[in-house]
C-alpha atoms as a PDB file:
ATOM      1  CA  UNK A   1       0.000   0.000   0.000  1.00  0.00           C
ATOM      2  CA  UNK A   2       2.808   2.236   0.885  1.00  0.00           C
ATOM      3  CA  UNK A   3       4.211   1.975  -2.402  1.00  0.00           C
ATOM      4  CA  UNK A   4       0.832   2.253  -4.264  1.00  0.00           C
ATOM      5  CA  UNK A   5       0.413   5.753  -1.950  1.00  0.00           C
ATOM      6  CA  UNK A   6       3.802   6.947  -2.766  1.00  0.00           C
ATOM      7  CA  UNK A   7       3.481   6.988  -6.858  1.00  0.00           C
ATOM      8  CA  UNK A   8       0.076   9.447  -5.938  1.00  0.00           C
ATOM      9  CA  UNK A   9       1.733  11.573  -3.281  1.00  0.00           C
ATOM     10  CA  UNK A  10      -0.286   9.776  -0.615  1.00  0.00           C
ATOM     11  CA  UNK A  11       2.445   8.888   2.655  1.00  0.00           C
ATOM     12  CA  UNK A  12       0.944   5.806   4.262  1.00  0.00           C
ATOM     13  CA  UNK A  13       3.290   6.129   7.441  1.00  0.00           C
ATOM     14  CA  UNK A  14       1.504   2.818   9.575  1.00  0.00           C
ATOM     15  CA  UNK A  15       1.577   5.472  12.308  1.00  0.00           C
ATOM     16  CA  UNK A  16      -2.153   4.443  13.773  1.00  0.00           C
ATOM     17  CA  UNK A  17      -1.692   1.707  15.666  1.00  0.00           C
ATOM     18  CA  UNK A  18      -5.610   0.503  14.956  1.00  0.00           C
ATOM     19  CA  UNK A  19      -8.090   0.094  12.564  1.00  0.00           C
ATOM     20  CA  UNK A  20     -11.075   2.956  13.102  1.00  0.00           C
ATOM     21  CA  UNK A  21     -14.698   2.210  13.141  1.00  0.00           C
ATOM     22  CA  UNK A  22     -15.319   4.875  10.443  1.00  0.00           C
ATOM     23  CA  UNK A  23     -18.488   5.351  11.358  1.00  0.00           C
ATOM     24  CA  UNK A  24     -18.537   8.965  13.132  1.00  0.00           C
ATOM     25  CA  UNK A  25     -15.839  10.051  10.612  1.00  0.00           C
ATOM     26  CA  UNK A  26     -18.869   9.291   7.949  1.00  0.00           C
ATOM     27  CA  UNK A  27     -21.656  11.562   9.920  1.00  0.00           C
ATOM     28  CA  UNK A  28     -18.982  14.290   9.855  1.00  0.00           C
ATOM     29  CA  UNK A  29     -18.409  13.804   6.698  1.00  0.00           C
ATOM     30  CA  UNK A  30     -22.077  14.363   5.864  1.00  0.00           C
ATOM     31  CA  UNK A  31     -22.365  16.856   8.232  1.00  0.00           C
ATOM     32  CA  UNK A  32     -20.064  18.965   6.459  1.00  0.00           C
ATOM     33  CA  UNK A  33     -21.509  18.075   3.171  1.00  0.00           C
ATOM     34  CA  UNK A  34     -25.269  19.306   4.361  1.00  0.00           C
ATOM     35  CA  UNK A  35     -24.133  21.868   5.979  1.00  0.00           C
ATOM     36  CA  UNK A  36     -21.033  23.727   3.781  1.00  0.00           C
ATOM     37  CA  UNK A  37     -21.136  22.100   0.734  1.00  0.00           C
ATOM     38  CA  UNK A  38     -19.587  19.377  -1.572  1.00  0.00           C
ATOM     39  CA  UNK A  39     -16.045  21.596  -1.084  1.00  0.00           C
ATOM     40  CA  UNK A  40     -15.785  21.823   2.233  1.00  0.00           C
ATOM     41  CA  UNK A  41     -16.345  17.820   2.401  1.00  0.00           C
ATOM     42  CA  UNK A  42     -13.869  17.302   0.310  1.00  0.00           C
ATOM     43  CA  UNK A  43     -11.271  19.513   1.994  1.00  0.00           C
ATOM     44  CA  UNK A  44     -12.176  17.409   5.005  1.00  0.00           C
ATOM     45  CA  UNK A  45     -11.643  14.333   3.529  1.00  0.00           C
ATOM     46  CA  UNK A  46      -8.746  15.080   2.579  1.00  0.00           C
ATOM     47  CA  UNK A  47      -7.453  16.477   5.993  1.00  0.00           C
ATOM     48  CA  UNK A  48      -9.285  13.115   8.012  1.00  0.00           C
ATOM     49  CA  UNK A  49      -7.164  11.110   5.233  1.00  0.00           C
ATOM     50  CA  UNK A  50      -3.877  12.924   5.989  1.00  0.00           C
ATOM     51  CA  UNK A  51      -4.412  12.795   9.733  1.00  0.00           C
ATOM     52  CA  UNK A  52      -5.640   9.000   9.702  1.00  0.00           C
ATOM     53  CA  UNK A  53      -2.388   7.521   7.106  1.00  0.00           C
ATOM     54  CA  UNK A  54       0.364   9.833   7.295  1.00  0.00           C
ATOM     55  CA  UNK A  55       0.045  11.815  10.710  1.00  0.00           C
ATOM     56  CA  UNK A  56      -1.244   8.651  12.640  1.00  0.00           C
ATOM     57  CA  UNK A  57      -4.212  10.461  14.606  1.00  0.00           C
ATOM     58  CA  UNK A  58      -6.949   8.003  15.309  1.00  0.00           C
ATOM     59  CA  UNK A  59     -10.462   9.753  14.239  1.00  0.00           C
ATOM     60  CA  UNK A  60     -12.299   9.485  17.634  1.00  0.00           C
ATOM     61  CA  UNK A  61     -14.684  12.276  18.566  1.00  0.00           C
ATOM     62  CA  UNK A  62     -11.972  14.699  19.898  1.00  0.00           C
ATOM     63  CA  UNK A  63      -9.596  14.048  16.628  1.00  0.00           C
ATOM     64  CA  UNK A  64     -12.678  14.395  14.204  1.00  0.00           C
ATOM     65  CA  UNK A  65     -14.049  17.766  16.163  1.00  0.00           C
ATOM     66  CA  UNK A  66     -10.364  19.327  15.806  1.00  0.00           C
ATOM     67  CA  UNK A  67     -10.198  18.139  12.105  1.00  0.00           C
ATOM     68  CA  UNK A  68     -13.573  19.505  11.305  1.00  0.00           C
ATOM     69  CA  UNK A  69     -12.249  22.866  12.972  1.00  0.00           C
ATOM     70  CA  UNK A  70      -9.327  23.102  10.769  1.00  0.00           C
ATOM     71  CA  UNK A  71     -11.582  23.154   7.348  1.00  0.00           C
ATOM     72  CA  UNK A  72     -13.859  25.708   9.120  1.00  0.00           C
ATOM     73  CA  UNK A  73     -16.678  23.944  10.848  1.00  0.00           C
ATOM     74  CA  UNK A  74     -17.753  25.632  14.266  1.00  0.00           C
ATOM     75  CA  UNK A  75     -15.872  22.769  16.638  1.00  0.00           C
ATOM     76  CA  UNK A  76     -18.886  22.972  19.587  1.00  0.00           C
ATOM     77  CA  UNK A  77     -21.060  22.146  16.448  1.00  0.00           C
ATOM     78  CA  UNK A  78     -19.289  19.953  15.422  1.00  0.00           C
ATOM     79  CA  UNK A  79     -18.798  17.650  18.681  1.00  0.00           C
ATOM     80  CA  UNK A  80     -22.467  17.879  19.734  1.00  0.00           C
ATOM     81  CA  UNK A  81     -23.537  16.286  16.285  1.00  0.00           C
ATOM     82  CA  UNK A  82     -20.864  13.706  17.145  1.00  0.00           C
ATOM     83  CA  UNK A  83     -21.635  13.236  20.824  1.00  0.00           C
ATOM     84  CA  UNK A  84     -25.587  12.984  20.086  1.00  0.00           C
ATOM     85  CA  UNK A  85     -25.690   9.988  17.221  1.00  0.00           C
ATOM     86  CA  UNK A  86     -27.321  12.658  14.833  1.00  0.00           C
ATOM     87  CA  UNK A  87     -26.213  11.169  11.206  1.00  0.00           C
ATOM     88  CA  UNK A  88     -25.052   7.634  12.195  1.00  0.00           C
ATOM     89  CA  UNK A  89     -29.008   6.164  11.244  1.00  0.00           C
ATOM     90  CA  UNK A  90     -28.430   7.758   8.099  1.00  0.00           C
ATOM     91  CA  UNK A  91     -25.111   6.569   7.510  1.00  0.00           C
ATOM     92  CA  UNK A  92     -25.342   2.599   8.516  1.00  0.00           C
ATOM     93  CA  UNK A  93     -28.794   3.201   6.246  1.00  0.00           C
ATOM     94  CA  UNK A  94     -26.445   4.193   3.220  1.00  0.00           C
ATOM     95  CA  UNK A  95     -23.658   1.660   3.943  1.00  0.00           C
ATOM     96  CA  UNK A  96     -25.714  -1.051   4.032  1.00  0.00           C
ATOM     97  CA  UNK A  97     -27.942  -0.521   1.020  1.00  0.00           C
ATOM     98  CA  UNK A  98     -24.454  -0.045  -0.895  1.00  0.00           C
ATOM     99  CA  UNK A  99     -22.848  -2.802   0.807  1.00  0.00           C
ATOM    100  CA  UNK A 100     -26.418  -4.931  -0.342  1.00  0.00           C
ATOM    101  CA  UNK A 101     -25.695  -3.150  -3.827  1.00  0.00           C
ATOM    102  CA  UNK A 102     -22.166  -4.669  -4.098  1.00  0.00           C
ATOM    103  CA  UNK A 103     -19.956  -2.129  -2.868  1.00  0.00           C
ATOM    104  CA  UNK A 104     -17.565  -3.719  -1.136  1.00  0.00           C
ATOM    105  CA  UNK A 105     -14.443  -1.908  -0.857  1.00  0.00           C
ATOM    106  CA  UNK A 106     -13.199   1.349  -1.303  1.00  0.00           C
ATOM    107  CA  UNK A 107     -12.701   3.657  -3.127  1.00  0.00           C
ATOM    108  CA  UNK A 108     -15.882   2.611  -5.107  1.00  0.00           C
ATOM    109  CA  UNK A 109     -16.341   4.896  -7.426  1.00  0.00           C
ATOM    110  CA  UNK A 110     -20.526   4.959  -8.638  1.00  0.00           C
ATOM    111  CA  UNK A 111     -20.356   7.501 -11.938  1.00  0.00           C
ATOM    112  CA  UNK A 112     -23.635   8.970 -13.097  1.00  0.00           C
ATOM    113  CA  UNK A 113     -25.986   6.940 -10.522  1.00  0.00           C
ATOM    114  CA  UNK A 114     -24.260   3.894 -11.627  1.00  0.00           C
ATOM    115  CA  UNK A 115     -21.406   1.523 -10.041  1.00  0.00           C
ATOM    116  CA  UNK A 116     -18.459   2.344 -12.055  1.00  0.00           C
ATOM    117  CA  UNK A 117     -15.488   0.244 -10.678  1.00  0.00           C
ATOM    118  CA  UNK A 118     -13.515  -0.250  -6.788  1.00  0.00           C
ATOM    119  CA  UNK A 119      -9.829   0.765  -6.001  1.00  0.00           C
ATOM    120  CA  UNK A 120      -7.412   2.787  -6.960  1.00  0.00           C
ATOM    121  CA  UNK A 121      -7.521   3.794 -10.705  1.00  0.00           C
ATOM    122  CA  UNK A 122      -5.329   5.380 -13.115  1.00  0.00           C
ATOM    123  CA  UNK A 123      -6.437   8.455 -14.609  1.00  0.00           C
ATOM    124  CA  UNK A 124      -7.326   6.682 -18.096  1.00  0.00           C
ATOM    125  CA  UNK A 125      -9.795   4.507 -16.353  1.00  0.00           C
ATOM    126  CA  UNK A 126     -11.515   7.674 -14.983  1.00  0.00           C
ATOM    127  CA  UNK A 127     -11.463   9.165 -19.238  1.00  0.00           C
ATOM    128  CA  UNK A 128     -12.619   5.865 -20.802  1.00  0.00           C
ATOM    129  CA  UNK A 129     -15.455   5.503 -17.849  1.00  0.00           C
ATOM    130  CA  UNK A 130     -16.336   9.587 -18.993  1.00  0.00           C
ATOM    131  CA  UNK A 131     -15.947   9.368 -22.659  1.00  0.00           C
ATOM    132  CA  UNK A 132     -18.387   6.392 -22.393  1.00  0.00           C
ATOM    133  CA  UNK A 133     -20.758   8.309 -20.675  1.00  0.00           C
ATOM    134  CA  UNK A 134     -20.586  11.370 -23.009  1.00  0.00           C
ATOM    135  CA  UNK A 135     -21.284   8.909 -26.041  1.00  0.00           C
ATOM    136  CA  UNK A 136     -24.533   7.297 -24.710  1.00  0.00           C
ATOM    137  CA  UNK A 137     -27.713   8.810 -25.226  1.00  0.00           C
ATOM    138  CA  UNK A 138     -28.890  11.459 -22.612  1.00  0.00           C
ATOM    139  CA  UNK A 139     -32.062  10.045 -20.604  1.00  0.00           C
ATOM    140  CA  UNK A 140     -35.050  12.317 -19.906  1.00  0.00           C
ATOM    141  CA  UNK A 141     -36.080  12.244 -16.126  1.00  0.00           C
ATOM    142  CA  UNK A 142     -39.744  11.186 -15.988  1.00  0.00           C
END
């Protein structure tokens, strides 16, 4: 993995000594997305990402309140919704109809409404899965 990481710029350092229940890390993740946006989830994806692989910091409810506060979320806000349980119906909801779906892995990547493929990619899969898309016929909502 390490060596899969490194040829992206990702540092998987084995720093975190344990394997997180990602659950809360999942209701702040959709926390963030319902309340700022798709770009401020993404920034903190990317920060609970770093902090998880390469800095080693586990993501319990202190860890996850302090990395919601460095992409700009309101950190009392932020560890009340954790503390109270607020997303994680939600969240085990969504895991388990993908998981029933046949997501098993990730990343899974679902393009469009529609499973695409699971792991890490190289940027040509990503084109091919696009130019695909572009080509088919566009489908009226009903």
């Amino acid at each position: 993995m390490k060596e899969a990481g490194n040829s992206v710029g990702i540092d998987f350092t084995g720093k975190c000594d344990r394997a997180p229940n990602t659950i809360l890390a999942h209701c702040l993740m959709l926390h963030a997305l319902k309340t700022k946006g798709a770009v401020l989830q993404n920034e903190l994806q990317e920060v609970i990402f770093r902090s998880y692989f390469t800095d080693g910091v586990y993501p319990d409810v202190e860890n996850l309140t302090a990395m919601g506060a460095e992409v700009g979320l309101d950190k009392g806000e932020v560890k009340a919704m954790l503390e109270s349980g607020q997303y994680e119906k939600q969240v085990l909801r969504e895991a388990s109809e993908y998981s029933n779906g046949g997501v098993n892995g990730v990343p899974f990547f679902i393009i469009n409404g529609h499973p695409a493929f699971s792991g890490a990619q190289d940027p040509r899969t990503f084109l091919k899965a696009f130019e695909k898309l572009a080509a088919e016929p566009a489908q009226k909502e009903t």
